[in-house]
Protein backbone atom coordinates (compact mmCIF):
# COMPACT_ATOMS: atom_id res chain seq x y z
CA UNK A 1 -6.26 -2.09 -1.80
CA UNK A 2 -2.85 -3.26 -3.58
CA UNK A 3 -2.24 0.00 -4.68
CA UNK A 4 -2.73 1.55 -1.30
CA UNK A 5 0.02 -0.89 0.17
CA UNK A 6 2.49 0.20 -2.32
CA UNK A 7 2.34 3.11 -1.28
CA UNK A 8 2.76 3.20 2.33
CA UNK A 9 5.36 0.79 1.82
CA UNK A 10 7.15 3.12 -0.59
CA UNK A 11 6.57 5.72 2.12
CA UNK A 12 8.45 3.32 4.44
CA UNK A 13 11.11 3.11 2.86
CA UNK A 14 12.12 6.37 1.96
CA UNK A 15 12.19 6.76 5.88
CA UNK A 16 14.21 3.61 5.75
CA UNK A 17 16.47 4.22 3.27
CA UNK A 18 16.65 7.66 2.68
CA UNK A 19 16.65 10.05 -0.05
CA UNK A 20 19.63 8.99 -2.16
CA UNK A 21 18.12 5.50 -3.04
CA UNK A 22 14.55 7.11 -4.24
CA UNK A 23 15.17 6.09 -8.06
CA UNK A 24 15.93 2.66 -7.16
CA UNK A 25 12.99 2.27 -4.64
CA UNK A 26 10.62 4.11 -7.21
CA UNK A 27 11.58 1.56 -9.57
CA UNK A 28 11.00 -1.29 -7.45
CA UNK A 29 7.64 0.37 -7.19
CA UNK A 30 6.89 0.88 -10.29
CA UNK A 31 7.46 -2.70 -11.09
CA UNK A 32 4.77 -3.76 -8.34
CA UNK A 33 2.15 -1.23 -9.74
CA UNK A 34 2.35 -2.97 -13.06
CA UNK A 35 2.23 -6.09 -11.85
CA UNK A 36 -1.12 -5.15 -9.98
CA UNK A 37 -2.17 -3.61 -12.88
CA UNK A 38 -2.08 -6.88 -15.12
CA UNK A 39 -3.29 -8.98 -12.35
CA UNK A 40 -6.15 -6.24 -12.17
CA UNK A 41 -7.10 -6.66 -15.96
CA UNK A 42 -6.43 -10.83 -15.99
CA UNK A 43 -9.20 -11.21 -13.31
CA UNK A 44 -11.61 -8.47 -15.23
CA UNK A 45 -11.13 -10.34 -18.24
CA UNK A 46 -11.90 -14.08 -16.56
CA UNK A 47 -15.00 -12.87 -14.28
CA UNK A 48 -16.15 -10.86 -17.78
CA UNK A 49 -15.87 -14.13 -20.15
CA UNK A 50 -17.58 -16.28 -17.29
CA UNK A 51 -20.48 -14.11 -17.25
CA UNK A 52 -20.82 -14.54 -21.10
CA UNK A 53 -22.71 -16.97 -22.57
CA UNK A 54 -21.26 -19.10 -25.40
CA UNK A 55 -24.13 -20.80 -28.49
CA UNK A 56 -24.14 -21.93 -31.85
CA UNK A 57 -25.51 -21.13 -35.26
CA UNK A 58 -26.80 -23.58 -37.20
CA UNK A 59 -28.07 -24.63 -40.64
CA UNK A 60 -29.35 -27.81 -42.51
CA UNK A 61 -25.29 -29.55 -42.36
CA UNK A 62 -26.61 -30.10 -38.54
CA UNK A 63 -29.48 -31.97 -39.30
CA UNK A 64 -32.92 -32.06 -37.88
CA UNK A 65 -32.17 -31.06 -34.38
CA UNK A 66 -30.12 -28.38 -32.67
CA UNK A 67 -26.18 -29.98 -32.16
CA UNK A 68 -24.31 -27.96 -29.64
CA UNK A 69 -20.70 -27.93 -28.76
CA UNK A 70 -21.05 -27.78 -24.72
CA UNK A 71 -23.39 -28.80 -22.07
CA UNK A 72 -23.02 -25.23 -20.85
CA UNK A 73 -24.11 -23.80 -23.95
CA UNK A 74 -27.28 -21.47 -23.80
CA UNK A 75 -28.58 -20.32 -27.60
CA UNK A 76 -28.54 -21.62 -31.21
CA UNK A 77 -29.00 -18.99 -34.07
CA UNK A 78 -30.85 -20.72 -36.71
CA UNK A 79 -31.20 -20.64 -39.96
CA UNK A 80 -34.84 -19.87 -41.72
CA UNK A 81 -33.38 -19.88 -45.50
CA UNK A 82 -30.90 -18.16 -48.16
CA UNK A 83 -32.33 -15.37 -50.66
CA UNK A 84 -29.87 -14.91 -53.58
CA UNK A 85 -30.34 -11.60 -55.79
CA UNK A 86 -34.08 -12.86 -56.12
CA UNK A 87 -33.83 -16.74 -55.96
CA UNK A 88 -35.15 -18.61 -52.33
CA UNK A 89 -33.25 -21.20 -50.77
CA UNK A 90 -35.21 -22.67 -47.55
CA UNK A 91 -34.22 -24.81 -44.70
CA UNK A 92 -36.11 -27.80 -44.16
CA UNK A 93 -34.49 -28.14 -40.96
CA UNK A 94 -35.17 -24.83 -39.44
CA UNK A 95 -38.52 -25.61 -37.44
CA UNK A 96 -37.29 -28.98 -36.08
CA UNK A 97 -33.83 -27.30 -34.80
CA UNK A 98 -35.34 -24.08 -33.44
CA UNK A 99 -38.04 -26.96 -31.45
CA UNK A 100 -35.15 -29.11 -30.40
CA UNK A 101 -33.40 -26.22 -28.98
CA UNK A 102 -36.37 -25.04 -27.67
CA UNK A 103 -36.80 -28.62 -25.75
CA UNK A 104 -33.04 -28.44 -24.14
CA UNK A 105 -34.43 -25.69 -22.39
CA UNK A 106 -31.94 -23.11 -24.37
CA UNK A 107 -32.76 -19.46 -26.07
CA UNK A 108 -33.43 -20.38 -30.40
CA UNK A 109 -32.95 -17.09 -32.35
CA UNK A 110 -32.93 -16.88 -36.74
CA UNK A 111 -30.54 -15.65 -39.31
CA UNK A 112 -31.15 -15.45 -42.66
CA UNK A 113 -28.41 -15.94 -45.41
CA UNK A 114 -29.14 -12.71 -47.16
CA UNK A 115 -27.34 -11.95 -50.66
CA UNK A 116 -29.12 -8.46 -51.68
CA UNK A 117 -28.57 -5.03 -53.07
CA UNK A 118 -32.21 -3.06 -53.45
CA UNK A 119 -34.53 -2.27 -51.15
CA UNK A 120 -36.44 -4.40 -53.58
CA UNK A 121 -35.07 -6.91 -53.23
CA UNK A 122 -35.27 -6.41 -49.38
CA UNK A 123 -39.10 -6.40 -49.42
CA UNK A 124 -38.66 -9.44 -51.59
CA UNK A 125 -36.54 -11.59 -48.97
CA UNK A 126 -38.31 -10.27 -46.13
CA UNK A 127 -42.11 -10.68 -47.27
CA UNK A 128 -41.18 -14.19 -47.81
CA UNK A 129 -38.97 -15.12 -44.46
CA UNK A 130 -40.45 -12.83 -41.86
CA UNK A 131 -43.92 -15.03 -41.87
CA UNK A 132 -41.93 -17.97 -41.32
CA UNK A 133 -39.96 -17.17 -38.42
CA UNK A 134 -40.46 -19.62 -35.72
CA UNK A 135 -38.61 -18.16 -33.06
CA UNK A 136 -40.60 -15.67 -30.24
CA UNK A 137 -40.90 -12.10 -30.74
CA UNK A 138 -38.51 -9.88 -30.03
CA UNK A 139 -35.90 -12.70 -30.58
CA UNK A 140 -32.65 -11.94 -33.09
CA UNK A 141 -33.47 -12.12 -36.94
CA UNK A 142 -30.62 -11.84 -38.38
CA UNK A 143 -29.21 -10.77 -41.64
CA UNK A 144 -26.15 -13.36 -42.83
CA UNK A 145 -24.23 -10.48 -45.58
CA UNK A 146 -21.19 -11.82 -46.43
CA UNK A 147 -21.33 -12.41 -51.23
CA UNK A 148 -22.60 -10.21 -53.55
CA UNK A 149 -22.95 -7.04 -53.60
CA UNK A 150 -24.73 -5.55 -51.04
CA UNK A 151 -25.46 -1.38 -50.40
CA UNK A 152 -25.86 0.68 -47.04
CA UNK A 153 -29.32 1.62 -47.79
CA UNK A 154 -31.03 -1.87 -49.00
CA UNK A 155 -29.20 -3.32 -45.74
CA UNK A 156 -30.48 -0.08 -43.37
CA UNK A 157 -33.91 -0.80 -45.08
CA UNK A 158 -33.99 -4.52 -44.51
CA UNK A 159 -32.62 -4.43 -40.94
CA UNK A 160 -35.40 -1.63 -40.00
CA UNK A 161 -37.84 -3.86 -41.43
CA UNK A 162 -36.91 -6.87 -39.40
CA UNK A 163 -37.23 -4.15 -36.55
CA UNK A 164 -40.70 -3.29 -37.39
CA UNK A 165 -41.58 -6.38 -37.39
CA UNK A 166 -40.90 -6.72 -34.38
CA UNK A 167 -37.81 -9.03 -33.83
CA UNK A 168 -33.99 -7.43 -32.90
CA UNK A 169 -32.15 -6.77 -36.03
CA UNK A 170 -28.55 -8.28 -36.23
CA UNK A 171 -26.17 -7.76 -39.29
CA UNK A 172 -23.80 -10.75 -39.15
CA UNK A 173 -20.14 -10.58 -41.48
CA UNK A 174 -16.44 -10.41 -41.50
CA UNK A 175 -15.29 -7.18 -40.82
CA UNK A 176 -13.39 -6.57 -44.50
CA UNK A 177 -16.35 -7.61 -46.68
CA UNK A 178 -18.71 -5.31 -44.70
CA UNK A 179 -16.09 -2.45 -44.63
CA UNK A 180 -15.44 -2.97 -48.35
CA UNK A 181 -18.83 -2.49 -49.15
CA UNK A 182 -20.95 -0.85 -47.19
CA UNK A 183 -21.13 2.23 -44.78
CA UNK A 184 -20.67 0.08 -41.71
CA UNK A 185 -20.09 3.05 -39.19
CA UNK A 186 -23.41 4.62 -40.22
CA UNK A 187 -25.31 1.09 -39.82
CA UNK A 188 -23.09 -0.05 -36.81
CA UNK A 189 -24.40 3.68 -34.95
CA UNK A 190 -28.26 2.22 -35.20
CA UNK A 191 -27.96 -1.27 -35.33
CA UNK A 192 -26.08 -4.03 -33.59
CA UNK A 193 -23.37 -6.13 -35.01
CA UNK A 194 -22.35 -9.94 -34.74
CA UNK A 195 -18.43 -10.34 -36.53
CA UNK A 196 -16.87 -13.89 -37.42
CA UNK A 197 -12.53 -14.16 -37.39
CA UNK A 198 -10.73 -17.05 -36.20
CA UNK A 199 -7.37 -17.59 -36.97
CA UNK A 200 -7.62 -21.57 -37.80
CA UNK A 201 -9.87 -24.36 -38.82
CA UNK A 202 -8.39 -26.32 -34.99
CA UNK A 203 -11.13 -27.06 -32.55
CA UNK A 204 -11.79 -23.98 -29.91
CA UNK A 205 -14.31 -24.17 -27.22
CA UNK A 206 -13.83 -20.74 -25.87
CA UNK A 207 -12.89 -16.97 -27.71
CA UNK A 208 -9.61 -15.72 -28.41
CA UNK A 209 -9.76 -12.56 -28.09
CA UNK A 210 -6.73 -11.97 -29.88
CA UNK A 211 -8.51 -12.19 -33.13
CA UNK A 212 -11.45 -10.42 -31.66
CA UNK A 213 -12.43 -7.84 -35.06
CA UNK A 214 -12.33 -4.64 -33.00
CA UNK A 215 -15.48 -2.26 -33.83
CA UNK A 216 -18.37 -0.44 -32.24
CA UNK A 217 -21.64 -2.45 -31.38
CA UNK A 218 -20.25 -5.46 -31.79
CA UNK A 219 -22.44 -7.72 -29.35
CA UNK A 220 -21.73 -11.30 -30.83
CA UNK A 221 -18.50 -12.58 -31.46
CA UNK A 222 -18.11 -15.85 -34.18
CA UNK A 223 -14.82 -17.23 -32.79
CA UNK A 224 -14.84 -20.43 -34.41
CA UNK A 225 -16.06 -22.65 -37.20
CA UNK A 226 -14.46 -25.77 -35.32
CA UNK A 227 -16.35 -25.51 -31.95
CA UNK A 228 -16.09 -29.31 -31.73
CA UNK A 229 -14.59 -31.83 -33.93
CA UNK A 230 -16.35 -32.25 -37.33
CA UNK A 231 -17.52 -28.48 -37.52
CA UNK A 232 -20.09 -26.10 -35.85
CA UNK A 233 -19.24 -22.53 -35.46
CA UNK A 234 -19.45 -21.34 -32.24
CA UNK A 235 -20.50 -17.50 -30.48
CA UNK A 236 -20.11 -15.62 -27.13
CA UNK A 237 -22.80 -13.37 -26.52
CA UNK A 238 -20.57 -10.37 -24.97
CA UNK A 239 -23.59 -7.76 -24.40
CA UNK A 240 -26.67 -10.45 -23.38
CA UNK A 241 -28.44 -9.93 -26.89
CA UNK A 242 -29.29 -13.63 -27.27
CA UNK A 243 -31.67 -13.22 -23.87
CA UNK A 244 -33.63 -10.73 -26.04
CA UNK A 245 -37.17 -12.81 -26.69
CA UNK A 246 -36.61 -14.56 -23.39
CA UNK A 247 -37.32 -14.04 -20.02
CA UNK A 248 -35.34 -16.39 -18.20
CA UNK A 249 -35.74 -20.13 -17.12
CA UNK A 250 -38.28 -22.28 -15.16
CA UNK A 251 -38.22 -25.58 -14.04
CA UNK A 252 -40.60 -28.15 -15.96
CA UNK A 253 -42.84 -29.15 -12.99
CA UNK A 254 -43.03 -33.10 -14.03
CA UNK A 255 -39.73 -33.53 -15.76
CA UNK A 256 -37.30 -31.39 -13.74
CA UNK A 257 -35.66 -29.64 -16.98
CA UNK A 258 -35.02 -26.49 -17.23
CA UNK A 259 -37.52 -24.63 -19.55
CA UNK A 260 -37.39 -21.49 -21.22
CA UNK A 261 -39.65 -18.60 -20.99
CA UNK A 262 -40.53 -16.81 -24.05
CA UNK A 263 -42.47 -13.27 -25.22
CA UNK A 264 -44.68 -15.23 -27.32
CA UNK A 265 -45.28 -18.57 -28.95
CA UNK A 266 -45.12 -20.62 -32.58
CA UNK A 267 -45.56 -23.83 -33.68
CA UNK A 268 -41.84 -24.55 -33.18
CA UNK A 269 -41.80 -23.38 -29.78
CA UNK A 270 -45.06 -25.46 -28.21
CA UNK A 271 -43.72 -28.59 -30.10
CA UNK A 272 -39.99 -27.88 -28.15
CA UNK A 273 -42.21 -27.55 -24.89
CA UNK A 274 -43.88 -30.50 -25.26
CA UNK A 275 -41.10 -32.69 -25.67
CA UNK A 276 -39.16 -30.79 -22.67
CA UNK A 277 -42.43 -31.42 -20.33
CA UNK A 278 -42.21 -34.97 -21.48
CA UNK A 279 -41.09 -37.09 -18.78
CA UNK A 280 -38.16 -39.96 -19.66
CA UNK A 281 -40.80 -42.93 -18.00
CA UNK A 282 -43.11 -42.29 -21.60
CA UNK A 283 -40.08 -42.47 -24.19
CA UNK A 284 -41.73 -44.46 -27.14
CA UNK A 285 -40.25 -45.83 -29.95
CA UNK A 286 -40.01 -42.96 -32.66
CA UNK A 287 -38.73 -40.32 -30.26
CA UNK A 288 -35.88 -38.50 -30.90
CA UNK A 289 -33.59 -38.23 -28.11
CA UNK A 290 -30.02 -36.73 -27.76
CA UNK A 291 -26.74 -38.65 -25.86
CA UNK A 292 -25.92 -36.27 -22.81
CA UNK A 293 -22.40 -35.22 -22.42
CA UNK A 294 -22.53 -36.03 -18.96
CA UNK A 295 -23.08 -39.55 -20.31
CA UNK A 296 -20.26 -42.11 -19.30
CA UNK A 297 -22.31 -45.75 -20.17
CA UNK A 298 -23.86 -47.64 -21.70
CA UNK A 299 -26.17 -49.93 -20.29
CA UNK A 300 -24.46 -52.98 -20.15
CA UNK A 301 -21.30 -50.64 -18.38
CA UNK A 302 -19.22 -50.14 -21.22
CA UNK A 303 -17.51 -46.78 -21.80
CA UNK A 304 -19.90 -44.73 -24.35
CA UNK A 305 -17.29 -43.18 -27.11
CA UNK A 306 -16.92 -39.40 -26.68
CA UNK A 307 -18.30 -38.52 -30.10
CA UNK A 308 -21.21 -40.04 -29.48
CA UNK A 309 -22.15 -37.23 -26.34
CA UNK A 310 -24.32 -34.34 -27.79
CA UNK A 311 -25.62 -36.33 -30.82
CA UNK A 312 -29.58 -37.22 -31.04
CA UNK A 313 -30.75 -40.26 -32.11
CA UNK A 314 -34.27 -42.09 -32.91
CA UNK A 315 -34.98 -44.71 -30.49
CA UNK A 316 -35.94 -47.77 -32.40
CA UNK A 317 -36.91 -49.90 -29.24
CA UNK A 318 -37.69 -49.38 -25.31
CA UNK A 319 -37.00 -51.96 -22.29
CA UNK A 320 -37.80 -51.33 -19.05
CA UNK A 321 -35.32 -47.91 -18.34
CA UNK A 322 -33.63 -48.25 -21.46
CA UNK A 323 -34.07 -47.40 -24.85
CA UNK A 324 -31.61 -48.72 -28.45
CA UNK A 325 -30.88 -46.16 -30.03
CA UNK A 326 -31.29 -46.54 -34.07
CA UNK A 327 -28.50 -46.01 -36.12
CA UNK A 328 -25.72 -47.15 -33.78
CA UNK A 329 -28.20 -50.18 -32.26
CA UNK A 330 -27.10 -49.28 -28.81
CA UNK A 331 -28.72 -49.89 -25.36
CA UNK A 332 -28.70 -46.75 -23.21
CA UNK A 333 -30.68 -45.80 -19.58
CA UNK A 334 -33.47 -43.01 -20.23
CA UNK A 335 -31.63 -41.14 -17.62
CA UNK A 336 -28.22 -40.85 -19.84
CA UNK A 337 -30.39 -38.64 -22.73
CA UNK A 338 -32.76 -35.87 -23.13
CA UNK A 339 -36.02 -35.42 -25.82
CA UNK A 340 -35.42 -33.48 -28.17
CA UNK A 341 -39.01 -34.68 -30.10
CA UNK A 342 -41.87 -36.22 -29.35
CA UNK A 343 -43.05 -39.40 -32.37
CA UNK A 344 -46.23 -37.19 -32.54
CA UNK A 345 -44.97 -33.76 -33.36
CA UNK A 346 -46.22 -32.48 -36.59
CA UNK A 347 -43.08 -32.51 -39.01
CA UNK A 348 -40.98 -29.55 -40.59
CA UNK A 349 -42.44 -30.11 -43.81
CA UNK A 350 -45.68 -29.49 -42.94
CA UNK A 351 -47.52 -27.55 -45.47
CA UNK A 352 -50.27 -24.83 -45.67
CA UNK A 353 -51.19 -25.07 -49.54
CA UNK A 354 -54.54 -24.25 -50.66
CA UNK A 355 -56.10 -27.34 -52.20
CA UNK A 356 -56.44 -26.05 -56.31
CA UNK A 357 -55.15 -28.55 -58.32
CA UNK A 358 -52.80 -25.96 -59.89
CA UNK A 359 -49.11 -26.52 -59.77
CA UNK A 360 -47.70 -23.88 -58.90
CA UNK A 361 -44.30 -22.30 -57.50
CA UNK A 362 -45.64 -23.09 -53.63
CA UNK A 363 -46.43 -26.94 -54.47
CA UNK A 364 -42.97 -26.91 -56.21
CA UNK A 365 -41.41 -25.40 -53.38
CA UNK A 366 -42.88 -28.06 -50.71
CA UNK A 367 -42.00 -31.08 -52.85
CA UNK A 368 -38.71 -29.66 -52.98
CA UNK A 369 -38.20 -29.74 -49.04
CA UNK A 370 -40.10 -32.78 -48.45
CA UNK A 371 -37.57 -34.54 -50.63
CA UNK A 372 -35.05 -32.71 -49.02
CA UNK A 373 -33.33 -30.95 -52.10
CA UNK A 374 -30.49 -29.11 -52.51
CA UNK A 375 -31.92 -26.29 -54.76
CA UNK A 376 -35.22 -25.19 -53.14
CA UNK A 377 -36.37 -22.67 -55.02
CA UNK A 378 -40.16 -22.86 -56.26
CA UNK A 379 -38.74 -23.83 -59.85
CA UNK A 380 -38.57 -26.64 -62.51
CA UNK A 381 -35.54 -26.82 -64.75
CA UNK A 382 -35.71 -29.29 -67.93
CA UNK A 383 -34.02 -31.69 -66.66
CA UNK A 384 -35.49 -31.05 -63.54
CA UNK A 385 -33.60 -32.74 -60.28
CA UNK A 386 -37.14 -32.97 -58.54
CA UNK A 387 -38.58 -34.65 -61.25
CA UNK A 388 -35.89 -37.77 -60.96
CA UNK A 389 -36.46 -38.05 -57.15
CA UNK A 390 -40.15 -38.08 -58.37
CA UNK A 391 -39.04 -40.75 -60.95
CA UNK A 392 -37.56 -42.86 -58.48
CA UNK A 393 -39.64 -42.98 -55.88
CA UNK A 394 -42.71 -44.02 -58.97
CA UNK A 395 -40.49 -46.94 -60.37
CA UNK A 396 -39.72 -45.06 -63.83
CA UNK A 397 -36.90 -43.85 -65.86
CA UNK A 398 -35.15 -41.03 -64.47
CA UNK A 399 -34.54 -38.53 -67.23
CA UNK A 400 -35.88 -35.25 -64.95
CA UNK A 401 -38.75 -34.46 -67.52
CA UNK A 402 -42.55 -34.72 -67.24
CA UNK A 403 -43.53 -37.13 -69.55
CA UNK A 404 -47.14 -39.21 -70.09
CA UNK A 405 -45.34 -42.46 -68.47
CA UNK A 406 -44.42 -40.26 -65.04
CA UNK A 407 -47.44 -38.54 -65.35
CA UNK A 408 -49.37 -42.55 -65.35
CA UNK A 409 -47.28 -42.97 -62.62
CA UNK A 410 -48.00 -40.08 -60.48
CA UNK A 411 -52.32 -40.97 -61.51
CA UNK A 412 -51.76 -44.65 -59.97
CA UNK A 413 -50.56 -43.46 -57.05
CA UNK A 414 -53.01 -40.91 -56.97
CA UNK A 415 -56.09 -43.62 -56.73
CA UNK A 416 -56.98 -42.97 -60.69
CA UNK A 417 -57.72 -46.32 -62.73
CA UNK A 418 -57.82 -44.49 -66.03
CA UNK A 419 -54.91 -42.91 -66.29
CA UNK A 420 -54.31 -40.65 -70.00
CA UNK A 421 -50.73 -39.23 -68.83
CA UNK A 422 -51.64 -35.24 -69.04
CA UNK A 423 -52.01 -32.74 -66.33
CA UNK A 424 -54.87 -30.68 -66.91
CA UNK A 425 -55.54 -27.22 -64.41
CA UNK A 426 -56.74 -28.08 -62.37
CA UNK A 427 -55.93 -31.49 -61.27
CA UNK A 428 -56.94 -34.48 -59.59
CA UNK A 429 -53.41 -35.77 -59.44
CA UNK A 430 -51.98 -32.47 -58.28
CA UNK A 431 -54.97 -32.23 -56.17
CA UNK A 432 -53.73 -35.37 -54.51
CA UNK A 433 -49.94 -33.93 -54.10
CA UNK A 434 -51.58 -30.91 -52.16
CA UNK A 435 -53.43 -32.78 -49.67
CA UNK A 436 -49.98 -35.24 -48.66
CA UNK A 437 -48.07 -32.28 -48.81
CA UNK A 438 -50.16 -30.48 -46.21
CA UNK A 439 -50.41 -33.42 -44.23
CA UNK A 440 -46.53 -33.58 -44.09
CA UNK A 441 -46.09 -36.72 -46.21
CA UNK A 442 -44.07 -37.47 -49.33
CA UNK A 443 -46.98 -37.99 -52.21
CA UNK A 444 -44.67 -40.57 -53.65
């Protein structure tokens, strides 16, 4: 319609004016175009970005439950684990962040941290993960490349694997390292993309396109590492990718929150439903609740601290309509926070290990998240870290090795009154570690 002005009003004025002053009046009009023309594209580009929806990605440095950056925000990609050339790295928060995201009534979606180069060692990573993932069907799995030295046809394989099994495939990376080593045309023509560049380490709660990685089938865009203050990388969803596994929202019939609906159901997901169809009148003691950024008091009226809004906290007490909040011993009204988990849910840790008395790489692996270490990888080194923690929690020396006065240790606690500080196969001790370990409890 702008455009149409211009030019009955350049029209005009060539009647008006005449002939002789045409340059002059095609330049004024020229001038008018492009400034219609930029207008044009600055309101494309605003109604664009506010129909894009803005998430996280997340791994264990957030914790046990999903941390966004904005109330607005609508996914978290999650991490399941790291593989590294043949070594397994697991989160022990995965199933309690994609639950808590789950329960804020936003879309949870996977990622693995994948450092790989065979299609051997793509069977290897993916036998082990793809059993695990707790997020509905047809939801992302992606595939973090970004070290080593990875090859177009173990990363084709792996990401048509994660497509067979029935989950959208997603190779996340910076532009260079994927361009330096792999055919990404070739895999960019079959499967989609999600890039990372930002040009600082400030905090940015919305894309600059400026450092947008230009490329085909790129459908999510990493534009930060700093989407609030203390870290969390934030992503805009340009294409709607993150609503794959989702089929919109409902409203929780007793609690009033917003619920998501998904193509199928895990463990992770029903415990995130419960606590969203839990209403605020039954918050116990032991829930896990999170500060809402709409927050603006506490209870006795003083201003609540803006760092505070968006973190979750256990509530160590309950009065009446308000609850303390552990950690920070504050008094807040149920009506200021949101649960994220219920005392009851079953933990992350929870284990599945068949009851043999063997020690074995799986009972290794579960003591290793349920004492939360850094390397979990199924293996004991001599020293071995695990063993300390072990050591400590039994009241004896730490030197990381599995000696007869640990082992006494380990049969004391295990119920035995004669204790001879070996571990035959099978046994009773270990037998013991397998049944607390499947029960979600620390043996020691």
């Amino acid at each position: 319609m702008a455009l149409v002005i211009l030019l009955l009003m350049l029209v005009h004025l060539i009647i008006m004016e005449g002939v002789e002053n045409l340059k002059k009046l095609l330049k004024y009009f020229l001038v008018g175009f492009s400034l219609v023309a930029v207008l044009a594209v600055f309101s494309f580009t605003v109604n664009a970005d506010s129909t894009r929806d803005q998430g996280v990605d997340l791994s264990h440095y957030q914790g046990s439950t999903a941390v966004f950056g904005q109330a607005s925000d609508k996914f978290a990609i999650v991490q399941i684990g790291g593989y590294y050339d043949g070594s397994f790295v697991p989160q022990s928060t995965y199933q309690s962040q994609v639950a808590s995201t789950i329960a804020q009534g936003k879309r949870a979606h996977t990622y693995i941290y994948a450092q790989f180069s065979t299609k051997a060692q793509a069977d290897q990573m993916l036998n082990y993960y793809l059993p695990k993932v707790q997020t509905p069907k047809n939801s992302i799995v992606a595939l973090d490349v970004e070290s080593g030295s990875p090859t177009t046809d173990a990363v084709m394989y792996a990401l048509n694997r994660v497509k067979q099994a029935g989950y959208t495939p997603l190779l996340y990376g910076y532009l260079n390292f994927l361009k330096a080593h792999l055919d990404l045309a070739t895999i960019a023509d079959s499967y989609p993309l999600w890039l990372a560049e930002y040009p600082n380490y400030q905090v940015t709660t919305s894309p600059n396109y400026k450092y947008f990685p230009s490329y085909k089938n790129i459908h999510l865009f990493q534009f930060t590492s700093m989407y609030k203050a203390g870290g969390l990388d934030g992503d805009v969803d340009l294409l709607g990718i993150t609503k794959n596994g989702y089929n919109g929202t409902t409203t929780a019939s007793n609690t009033g929150a917003t619920e998501v609906k998904t193509d199928s159901t895990t463990t992770a997901i029903k415990q995130g439903q419960k606590a969203n169809n839990t209403p605020k009148s039954d918050i116990k003691a032991g829930y896990t609740v999170k500060v809402n950024f709409t927050a603006s008091k506490w209870s006795n009226g003083t201003a609540i601290p803006s760092w505070v809004k968006g973190k979750s906290y256990k509530v160590q007490q309950v009065s009446g309509n308000k609850v303390l909040l552990s950690g920070i011993l504050s008094w807040i009204n149920k009506s200021d926070v949101e649960i994220l988990q219920t005392a009851n849910q079953a933990t992350t840790y929870k284990a599945n290990l068949t009851v043999d008395g063997i020690w074995g790489s799986a009972t290794t692996l579960k003591l290793q998240q349920v004492y939360n270490m850094k390397y979990q990888d199924g293996k004991i080194s001599k020293p071995s870290s695990l063993i300390k923690v072990l050591q400590k929690h039994l009241g004896v020396t730490q030197d990381g090795y599995l000696g007869p006065n640990t082992i006494n240790a380990m049969e004391r606690k295990a119920g035995l009154t004669h204790t001879d500080g070996k571990l035959s196969s099978p046994s009773y001790t270990v037998k013991y570690m397998q049944q607390q370990l499947n029960k979600g409890l620390k043996p020691f």
